[in-house]
N, C-alpha and C. Protein backbone atom coordinates (compact mmCIF):
# COMPACT_ATOMS: atom_id res chain seq x y z
N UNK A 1 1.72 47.98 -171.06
CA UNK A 1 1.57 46.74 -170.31
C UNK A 1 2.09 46.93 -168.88
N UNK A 2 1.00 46.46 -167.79
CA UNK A 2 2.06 46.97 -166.44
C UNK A 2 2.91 45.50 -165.57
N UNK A 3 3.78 46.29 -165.27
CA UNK A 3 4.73 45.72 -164.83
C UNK A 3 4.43 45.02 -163.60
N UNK A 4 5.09 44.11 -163.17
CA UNK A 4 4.64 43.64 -161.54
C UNK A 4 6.54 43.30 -161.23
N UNK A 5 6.68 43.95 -159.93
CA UNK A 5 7.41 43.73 -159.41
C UNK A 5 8.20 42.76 -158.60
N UNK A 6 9.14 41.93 -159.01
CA UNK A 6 9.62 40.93 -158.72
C UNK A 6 10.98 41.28 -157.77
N UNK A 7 10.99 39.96 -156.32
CA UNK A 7 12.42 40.15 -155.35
C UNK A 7 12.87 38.74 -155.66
N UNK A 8 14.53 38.83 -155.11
CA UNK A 8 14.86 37.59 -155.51
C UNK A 8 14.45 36.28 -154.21
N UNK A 9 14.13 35.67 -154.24
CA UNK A 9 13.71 34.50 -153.09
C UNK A 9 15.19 33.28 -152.73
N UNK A 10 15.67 32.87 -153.74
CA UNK A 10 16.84 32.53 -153.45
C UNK A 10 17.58 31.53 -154.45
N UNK A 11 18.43 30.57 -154.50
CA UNK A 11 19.20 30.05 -155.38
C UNK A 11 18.62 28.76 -154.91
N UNK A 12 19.01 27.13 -155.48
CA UNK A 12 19.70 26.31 -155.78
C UNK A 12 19.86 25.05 -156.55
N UNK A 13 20.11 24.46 -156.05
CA UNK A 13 20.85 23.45 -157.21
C UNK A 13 20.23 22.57 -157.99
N UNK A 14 19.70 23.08 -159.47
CA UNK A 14 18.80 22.42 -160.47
C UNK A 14 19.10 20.51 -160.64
N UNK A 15 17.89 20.36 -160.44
CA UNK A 15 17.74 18.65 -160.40
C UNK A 15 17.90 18.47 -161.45
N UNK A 16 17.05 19.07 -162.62
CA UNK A 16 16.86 19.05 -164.00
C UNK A 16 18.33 18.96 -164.48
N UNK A 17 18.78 19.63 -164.60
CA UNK A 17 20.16 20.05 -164.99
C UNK A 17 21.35 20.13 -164.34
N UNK A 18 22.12 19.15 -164.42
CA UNK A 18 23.60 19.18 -163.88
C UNK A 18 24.10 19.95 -163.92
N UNK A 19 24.88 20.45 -162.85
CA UNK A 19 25.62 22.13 -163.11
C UNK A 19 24.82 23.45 -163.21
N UNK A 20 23.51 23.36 -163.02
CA UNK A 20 22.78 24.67 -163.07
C UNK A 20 22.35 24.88 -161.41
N UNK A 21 21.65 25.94 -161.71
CA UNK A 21 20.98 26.44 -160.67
C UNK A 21 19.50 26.98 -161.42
N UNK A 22 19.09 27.21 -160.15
CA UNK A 22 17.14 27.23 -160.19
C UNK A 22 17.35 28.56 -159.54
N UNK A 23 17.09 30.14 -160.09
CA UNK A 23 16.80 31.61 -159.30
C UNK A 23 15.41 31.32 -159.19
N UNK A 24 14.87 31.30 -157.93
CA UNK A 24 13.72 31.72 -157.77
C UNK A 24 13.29 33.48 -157.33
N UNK A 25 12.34 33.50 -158.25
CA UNK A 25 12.10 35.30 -158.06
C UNK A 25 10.58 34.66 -157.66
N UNK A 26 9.97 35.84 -156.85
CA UNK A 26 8.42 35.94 -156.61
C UNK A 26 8.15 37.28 -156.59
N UNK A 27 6.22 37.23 -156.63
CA UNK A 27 5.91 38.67 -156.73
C UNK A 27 5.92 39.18 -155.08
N UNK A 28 6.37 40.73 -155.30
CA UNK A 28 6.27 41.62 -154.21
C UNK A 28 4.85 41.46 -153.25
N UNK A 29 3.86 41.41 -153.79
CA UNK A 29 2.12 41.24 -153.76
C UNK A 29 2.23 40.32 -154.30
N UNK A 30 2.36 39.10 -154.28
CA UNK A 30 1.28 38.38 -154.73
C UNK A 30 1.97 37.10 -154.03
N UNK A 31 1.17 35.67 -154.66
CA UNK A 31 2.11 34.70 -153.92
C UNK A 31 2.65 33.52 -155.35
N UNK A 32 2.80 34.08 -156.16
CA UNK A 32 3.51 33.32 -157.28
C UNK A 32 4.88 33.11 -157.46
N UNK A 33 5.43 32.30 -157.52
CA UNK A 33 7.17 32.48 -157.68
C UNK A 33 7.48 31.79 -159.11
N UNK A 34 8.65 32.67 -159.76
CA UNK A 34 8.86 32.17 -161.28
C UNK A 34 10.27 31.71 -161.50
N UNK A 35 10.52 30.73 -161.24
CA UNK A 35 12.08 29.84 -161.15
C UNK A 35 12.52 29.79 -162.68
N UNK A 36 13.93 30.09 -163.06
CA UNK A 36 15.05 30.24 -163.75
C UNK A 36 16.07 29.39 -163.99
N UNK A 37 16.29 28.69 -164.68
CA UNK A 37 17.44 27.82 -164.81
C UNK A 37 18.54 28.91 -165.31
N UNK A 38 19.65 28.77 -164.34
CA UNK A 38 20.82 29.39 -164.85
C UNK A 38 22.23 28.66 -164.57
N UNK A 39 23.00 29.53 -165.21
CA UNK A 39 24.36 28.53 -165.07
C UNK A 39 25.73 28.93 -163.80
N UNK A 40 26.25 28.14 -163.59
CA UNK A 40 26.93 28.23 -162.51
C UNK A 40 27.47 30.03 -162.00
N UNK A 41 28.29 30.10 -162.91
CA UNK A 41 29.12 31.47 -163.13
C UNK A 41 28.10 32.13 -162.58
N UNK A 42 26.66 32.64 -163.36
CA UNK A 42 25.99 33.71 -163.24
C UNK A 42 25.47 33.33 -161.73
N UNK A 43 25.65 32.25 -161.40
CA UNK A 43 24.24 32.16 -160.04
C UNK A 43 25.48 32.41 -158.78
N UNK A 44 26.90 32.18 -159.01
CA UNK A 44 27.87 32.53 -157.89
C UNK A 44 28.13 34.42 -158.32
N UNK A 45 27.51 35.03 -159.84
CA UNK A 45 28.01 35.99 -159.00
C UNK A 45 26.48 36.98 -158.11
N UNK A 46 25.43 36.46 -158.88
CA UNK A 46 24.52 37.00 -157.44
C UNK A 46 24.69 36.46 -156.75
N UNK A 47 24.95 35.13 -156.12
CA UNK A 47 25.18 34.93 -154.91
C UNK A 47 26.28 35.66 -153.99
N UNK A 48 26.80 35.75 -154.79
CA UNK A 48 28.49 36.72 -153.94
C UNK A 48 27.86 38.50 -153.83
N UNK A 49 26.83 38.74 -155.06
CA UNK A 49 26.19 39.88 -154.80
C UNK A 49 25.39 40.41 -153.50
N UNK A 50 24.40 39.21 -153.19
CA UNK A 50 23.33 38.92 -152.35
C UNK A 50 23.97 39.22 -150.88
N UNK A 51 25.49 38.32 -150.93
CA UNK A 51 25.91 38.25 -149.48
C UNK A 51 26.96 39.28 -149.66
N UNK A 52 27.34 40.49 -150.64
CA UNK A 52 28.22 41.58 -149.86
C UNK A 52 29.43 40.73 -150.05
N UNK A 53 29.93 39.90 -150.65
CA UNK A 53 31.27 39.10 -150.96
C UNK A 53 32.18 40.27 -151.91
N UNK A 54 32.89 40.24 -151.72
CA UNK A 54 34.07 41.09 -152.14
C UNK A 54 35.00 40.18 -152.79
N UNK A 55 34.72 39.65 -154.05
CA UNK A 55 36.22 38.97 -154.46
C UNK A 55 37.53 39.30 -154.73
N UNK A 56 38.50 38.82 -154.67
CA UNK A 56 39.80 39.26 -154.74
C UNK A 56 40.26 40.14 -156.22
N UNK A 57 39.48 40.17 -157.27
CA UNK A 57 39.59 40.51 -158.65
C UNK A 57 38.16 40.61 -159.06
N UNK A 58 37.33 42.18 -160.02
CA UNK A 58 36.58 42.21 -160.40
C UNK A 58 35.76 40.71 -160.95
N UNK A 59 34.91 40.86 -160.83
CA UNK A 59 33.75 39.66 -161.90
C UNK A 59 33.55 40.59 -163.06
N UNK A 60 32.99 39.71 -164.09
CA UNK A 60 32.37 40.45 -165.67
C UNK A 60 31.26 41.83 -164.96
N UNK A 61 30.49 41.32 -164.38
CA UNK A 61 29.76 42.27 -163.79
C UNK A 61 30.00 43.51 -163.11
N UNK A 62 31.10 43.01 -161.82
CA UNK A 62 31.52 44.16 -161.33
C UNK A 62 32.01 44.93 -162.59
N UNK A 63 32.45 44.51 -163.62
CA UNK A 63 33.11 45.15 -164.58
C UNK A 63 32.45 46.40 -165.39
N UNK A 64 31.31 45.65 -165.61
CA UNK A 64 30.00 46.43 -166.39
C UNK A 64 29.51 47.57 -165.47
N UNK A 65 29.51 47.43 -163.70
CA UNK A 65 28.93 48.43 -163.12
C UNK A 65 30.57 49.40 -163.16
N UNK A 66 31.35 49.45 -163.14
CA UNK A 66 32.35 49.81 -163.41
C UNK A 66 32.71 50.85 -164.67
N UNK A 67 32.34 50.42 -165.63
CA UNK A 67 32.10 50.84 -166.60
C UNK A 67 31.24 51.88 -167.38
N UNK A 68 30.02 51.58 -166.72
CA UNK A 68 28.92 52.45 -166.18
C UNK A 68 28.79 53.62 -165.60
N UNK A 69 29.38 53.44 -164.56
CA UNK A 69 29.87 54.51 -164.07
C UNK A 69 30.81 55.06 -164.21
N UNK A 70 31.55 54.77 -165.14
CA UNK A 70 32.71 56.37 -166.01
C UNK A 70 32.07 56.78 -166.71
N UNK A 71 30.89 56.13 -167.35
CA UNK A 71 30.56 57.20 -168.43
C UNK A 71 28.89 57.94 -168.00
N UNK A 72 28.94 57.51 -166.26
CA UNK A 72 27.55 58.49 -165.95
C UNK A 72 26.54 57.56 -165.99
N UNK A 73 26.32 56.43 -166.72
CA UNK A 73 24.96 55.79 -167.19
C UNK A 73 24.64 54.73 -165.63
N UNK A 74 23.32 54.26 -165.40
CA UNK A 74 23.14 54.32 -164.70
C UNK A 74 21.70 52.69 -164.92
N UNK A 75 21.91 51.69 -164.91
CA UNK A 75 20.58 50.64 -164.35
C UNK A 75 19.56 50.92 -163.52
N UNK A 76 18.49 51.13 -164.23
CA UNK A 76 17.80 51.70 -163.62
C UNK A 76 16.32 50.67 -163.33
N UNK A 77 15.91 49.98 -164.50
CA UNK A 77 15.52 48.32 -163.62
C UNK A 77 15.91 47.21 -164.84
N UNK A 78 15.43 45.84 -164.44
CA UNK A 78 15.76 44.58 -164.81
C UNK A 78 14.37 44.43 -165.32
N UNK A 79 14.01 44.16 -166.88
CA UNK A 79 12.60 43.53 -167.26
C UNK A 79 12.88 41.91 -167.65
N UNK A 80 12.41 40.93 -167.12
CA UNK A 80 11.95 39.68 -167.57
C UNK A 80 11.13 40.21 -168.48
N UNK A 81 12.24 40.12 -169.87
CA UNK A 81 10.76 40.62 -171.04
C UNK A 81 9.76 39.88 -171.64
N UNK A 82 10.54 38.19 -172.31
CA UNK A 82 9.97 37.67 -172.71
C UNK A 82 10.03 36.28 -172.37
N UNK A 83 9.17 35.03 -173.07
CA UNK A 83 9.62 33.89 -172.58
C UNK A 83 8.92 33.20 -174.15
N UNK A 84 9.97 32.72 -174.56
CA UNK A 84 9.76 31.87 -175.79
C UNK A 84 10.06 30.40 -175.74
N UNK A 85 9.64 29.57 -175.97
CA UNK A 85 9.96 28.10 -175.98
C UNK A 85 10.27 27.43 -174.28
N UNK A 86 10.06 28.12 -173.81
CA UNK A 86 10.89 28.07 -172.24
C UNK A 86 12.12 28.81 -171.82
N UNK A 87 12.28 29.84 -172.95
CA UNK A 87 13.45 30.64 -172.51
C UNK A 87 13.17 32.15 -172.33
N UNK A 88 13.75 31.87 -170.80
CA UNK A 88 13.48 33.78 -170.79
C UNK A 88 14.53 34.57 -171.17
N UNK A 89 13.92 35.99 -171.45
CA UNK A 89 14.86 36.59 -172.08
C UNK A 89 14.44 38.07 -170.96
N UNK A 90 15.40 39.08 -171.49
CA UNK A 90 15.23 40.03 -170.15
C UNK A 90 16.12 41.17 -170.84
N UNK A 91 15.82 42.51 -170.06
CA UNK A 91 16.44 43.72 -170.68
C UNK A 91 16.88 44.76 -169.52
N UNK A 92 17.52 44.78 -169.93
CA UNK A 92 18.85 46.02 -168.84
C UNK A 92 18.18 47.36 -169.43
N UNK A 93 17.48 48.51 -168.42
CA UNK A 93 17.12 49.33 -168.90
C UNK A 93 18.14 50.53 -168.04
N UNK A 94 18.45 51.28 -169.07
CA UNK A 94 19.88 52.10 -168.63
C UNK A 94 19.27 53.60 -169.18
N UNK A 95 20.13 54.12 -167.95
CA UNK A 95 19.64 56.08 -167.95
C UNK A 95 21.06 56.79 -167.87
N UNK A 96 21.22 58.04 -169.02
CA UNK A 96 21.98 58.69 -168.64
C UNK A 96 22.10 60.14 -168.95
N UNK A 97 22.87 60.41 -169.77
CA UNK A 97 22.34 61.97 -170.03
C UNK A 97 21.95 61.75 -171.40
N UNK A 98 21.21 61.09 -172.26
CA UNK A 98 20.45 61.25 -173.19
C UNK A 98 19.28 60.33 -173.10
N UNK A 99 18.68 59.72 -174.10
CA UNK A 99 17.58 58.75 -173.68
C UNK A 99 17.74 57.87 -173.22
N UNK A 100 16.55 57.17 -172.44
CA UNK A 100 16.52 55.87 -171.93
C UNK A 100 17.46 54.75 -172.79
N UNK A 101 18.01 53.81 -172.61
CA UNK A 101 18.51 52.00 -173.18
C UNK A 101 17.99 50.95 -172.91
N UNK A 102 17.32 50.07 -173.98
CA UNK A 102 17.14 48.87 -173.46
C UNK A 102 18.15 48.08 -173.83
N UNK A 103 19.14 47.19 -172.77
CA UNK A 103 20.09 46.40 -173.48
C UNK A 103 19.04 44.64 -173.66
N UNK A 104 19.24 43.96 -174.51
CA UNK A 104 19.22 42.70 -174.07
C UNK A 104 19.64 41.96 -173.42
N UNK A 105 19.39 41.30 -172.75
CA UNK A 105 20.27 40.18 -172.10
C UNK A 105 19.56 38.58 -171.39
N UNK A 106 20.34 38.02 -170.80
CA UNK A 106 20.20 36.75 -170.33
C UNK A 106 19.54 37.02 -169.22
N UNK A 107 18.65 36.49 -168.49
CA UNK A 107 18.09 37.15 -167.12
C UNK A 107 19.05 36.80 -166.00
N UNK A 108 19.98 35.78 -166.14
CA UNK A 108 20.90 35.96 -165.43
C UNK A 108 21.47 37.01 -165.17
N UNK A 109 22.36 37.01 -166.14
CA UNK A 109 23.08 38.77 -166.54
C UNK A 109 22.66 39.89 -165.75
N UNK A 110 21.44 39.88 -166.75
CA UNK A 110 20.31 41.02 -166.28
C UNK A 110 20.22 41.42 -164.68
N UNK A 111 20.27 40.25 -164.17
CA UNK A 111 19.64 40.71 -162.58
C UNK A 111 21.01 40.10 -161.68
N UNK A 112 21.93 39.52 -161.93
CA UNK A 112 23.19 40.01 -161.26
C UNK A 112 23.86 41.68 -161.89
N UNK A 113 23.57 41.60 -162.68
CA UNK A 113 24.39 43.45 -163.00
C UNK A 113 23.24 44.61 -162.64
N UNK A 114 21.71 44.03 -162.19
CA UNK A 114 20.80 45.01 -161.49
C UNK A 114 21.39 44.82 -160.21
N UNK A 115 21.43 43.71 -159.69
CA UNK A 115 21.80 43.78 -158.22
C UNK A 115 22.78 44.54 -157.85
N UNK A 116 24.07 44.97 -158.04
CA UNK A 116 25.06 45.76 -158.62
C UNK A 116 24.67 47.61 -158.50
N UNK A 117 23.43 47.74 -159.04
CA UNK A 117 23.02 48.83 -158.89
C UNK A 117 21.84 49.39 -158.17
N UNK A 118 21.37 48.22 -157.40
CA UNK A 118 20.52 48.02 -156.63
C UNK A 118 18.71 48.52 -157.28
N UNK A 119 18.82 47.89 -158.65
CA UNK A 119 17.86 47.84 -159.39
C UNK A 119 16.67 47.42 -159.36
N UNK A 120 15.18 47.62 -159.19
CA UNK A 120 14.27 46.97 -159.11
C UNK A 120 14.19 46.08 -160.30
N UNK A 121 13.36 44.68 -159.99
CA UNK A 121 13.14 43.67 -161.10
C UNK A 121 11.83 43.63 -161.47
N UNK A 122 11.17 43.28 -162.52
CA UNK A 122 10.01 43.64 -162.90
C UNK A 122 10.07 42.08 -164.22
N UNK A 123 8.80 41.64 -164.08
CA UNK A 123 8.03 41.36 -165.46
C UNK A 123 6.76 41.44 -165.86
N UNK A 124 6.28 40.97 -166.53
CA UNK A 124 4.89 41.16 -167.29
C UNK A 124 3.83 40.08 -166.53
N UNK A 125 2.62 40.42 -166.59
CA UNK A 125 1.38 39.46 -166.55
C UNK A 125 1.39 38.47 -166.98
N UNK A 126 1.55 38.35 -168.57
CA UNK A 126 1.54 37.38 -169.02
C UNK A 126 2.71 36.16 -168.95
N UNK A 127 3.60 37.15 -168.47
CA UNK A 127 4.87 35.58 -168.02
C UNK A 127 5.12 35.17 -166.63
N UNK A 128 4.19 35.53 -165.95
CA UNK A 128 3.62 35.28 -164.92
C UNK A 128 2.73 34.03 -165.05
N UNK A 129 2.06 34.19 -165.49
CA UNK A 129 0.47 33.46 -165.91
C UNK A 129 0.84 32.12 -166.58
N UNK A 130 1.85 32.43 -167.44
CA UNK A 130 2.47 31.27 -168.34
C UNK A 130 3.95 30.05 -167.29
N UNK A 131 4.40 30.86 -166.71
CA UNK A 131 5.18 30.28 -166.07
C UNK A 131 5.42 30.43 -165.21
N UNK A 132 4.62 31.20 -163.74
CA UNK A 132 4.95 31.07 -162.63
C UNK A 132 4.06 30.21 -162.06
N UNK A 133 4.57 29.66 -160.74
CA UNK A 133 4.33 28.53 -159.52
C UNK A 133 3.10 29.67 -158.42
N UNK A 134 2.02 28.81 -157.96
CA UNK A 134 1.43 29.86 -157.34
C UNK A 134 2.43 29.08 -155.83
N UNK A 135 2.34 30.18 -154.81
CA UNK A 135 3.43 29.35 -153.55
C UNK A 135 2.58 28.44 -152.44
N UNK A 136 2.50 27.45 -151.88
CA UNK A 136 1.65 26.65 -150.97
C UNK A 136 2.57 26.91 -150.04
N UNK A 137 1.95 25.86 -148.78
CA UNK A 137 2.68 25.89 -147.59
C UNK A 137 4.40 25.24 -147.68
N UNK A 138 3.77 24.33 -148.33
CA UNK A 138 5.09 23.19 -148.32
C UNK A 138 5.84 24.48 -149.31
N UNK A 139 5.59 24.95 -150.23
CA UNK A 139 6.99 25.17 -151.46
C UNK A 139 7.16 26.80 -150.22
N UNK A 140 6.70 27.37 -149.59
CA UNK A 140 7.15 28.01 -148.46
C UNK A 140 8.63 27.71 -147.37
N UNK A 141 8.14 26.62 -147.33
CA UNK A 141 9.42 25.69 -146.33
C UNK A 141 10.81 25.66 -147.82
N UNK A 142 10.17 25.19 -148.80
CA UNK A 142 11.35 25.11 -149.59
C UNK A 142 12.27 26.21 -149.90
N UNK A 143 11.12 27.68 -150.20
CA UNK A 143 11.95 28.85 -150.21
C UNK A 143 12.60 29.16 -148.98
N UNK A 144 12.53 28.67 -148.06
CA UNK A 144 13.14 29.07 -146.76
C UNK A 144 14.61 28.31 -146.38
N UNK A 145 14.37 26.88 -147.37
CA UNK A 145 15.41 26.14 -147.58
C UNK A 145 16.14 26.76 -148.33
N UNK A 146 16.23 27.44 -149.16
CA UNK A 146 16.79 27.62 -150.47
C UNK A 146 17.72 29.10 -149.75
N UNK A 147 16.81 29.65 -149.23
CA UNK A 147 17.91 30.85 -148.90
C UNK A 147 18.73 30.50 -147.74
N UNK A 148 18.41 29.48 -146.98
CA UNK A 148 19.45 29.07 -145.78
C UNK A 148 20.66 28.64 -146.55
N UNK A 149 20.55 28.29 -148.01
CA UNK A 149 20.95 26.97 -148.78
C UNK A 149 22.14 28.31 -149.41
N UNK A 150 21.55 28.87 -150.13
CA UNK A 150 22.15 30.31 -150.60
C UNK A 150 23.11 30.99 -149.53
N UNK A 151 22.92 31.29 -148.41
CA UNK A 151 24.07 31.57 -147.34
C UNK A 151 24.56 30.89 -146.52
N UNK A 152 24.52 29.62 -146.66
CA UNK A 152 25.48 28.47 -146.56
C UNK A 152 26.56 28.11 -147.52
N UNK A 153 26.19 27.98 -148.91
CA UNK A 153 26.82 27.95 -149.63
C UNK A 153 27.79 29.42 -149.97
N UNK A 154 27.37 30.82 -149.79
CA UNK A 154 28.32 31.71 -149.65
C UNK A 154 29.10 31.94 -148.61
N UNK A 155 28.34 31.47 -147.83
CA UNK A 155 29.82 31.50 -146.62
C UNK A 155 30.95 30.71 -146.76
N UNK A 156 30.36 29.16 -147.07
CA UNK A 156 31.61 28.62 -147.57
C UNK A 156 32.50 28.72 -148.45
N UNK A 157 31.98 29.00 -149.85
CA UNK A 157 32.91 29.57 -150.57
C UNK A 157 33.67 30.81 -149.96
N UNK A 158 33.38 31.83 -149.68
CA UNK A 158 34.16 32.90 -148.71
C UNK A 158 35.65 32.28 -147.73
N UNK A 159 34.97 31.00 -147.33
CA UNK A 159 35.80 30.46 -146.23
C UNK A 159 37.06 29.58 -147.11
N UNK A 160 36.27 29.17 -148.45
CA UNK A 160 37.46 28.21 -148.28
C UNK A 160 38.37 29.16 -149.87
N UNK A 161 37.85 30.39 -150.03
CA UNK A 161 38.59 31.23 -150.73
C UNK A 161 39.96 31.92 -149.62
N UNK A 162 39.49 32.13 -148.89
CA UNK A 162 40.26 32.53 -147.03
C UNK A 162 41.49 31.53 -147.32
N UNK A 163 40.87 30.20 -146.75
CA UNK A 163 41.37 29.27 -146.61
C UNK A 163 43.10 28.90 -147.94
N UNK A 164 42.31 28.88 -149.26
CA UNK A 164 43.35 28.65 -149.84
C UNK A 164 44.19 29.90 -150.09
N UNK A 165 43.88 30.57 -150.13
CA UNK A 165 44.91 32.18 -149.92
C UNK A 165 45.62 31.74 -149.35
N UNK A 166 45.63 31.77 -147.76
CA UNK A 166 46.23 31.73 -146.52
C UNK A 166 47.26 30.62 -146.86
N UNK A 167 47.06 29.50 -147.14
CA UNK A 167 47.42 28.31 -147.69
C UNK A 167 48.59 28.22 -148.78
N UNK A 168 48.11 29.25 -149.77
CA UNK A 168 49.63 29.39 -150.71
C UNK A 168 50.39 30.23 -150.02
N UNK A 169 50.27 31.35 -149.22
CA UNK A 169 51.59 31.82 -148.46
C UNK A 169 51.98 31.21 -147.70
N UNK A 170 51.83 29.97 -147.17
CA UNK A 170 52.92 29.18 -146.15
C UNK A 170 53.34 28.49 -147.29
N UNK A 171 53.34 27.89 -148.64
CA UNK A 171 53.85 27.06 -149.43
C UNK A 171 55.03 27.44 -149.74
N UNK A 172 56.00 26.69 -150.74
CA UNK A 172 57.29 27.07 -151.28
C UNK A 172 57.49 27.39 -152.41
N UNK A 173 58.27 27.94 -152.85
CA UNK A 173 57.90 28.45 -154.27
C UNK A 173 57.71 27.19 -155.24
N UNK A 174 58.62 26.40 -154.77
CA UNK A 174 59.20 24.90 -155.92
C UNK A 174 57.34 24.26 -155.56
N UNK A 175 57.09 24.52 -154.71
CA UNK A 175 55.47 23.59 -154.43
C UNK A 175 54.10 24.57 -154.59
N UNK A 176 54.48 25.55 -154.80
CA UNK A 176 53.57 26.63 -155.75
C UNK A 176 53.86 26.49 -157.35
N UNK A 177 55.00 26.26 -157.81
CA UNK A 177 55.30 25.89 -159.51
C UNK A 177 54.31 25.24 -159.65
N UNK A 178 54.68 23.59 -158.88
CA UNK A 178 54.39 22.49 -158.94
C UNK A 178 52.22 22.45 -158.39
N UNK A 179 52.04 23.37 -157.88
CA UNK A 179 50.75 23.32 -158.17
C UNK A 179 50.09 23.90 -159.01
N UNK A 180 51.11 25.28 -159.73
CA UNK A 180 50.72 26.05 -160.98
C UNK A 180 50.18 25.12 -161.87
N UNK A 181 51.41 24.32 -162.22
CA UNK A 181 51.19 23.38 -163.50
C UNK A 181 50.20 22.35 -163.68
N UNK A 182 50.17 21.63 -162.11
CA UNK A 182 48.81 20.95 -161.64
C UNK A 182 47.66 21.25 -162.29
N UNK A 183 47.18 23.06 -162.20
CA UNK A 183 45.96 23.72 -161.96
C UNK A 183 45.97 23.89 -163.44
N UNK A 184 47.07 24.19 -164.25
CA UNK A 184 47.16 24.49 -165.71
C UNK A 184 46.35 23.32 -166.59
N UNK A 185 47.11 22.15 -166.23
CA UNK A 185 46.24 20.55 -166.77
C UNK A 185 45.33 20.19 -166.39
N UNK A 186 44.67 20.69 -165.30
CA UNK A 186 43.36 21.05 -165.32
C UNK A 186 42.18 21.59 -165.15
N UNK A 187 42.61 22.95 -166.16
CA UNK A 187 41.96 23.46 -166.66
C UNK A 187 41.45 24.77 -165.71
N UNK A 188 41.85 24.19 -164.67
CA UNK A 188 41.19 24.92 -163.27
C UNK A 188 42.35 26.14 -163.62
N UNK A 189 41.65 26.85 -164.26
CA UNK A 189 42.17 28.67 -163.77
C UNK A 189 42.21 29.38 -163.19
N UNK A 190 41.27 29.80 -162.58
CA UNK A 190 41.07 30.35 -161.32
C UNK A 190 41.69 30.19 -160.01
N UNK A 191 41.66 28.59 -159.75
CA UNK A 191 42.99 28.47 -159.06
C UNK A 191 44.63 28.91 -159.60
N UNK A 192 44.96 28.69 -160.83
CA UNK A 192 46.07 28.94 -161.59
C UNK A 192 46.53 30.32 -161.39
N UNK A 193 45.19 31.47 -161.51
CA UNK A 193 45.46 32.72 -161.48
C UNK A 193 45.86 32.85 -159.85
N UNK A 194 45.42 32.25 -159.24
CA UNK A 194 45.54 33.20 -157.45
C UNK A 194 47.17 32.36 -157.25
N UNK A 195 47.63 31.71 -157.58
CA UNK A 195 48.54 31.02 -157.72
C UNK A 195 50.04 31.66 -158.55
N UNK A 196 49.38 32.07 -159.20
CA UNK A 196 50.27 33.09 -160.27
C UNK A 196 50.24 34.39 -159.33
N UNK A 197 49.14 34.94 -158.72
CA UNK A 197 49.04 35.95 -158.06
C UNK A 197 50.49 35.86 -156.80
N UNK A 198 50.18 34.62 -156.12
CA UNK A 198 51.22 34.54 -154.88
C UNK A 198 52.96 34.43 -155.31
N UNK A 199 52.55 34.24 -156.34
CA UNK A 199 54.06 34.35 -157.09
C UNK A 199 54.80 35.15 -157.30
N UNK A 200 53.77 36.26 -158.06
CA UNK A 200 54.40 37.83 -158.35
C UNK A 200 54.44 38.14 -157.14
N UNK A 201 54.13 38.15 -156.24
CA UNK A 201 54.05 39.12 -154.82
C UNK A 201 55.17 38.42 -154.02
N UNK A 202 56.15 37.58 -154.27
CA UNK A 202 56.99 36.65 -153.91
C UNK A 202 58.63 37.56 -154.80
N UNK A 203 58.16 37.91 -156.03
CA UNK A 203 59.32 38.13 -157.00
C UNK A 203 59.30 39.99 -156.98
């Protein structure tokens, strides 16, 4: 079955679904684009991929390309394999010193941990045919929105990751506790961890 080659067009914020995001991919040749509902996590870390963001602590992903490379193996492309009920599904195809791998995965997954290895993306005809958008003028302007939308939104996050860094080293320790515990009740970890971070580097 041949493949058609898919780039990413850009991110954002699913109407359908609260808290998601919409990946739009289109063909290389052609003018179809095939939009993705995905979930927050996965769509900030291609987005942090896309723009060259460097976070302060690996992602799951960076982890996997990480990983990968101790033991030689190597992503070599991203298949949008299938699409059942409305769900796509997708496969990590991996090379190393024995045979080819297909892993399964989420197409999220899939094409933030290709991006990572600077992987071509690929799917089939038929999930094309079944679920892609052919592109007009107007949904043109939208993809153009969407990636302004995509490096707007990574810059800011960048900025206001800057921002609160900078922010817990002028604090006090007694008002770093006191926002630890804040961040603990709710739930918010991530803040908790960079917080815990300014602490040890304090002791």
């Amino acid at each position: 079955m041949d493949k058609i080659r898919l780039e990413i067009l850009g991110l954002s914020s699913s109407q359908s679904q609260s808290g998601s995001f919409a990946l739009v991919l289109g063909e290389t040749e052609g003018s179809r684009r095939l939009p993705i509902i995905i979930g927050m996590f996965e769509a900030q870390a291609i987005a942090i991929e896309i723009e060259k963001i460097i976070p302060n602590r690996p992602m799951t992903h960076d982890l996997f390309k990480s990983f990968a490379h101790s033991f030689s193996y190597k992503v070599e492309e991203i298949i949008i394999s299938d699409l059942k009920e409305g769900v796509f599904f997708a496969k990590i195809v991996c090379a190393g010193d024995g045979p080819k791998v297909e892993i399964d995965a989420r197409p999220s997954d899939a094409i933030a941990i290709g991006l990572r290895f600077d992987a071509p993306i690929y799917t089939y005809e038929s999930i094309l045919a079944e679920a892609g958008i052919v592109l007009t003028d107007e949904n043109d302007d939208d993809i153009s929105e969407i990636k302004s939308e995509l490096k707007s939104k990574a810059k800011k996050e960048k900025e206001e990751v800057k921002k609160s860094d900078s922010g817990f080293k002028d604090m006090s320790v007694d008002k770093l506790n006191e926002l630890l515990n804040e961040a603990i009740e709710n739930e918010d970890y991530e803040k908790a961890a960079k917080i815990r971070d300014e602490l040890s580097r304090r002791n």
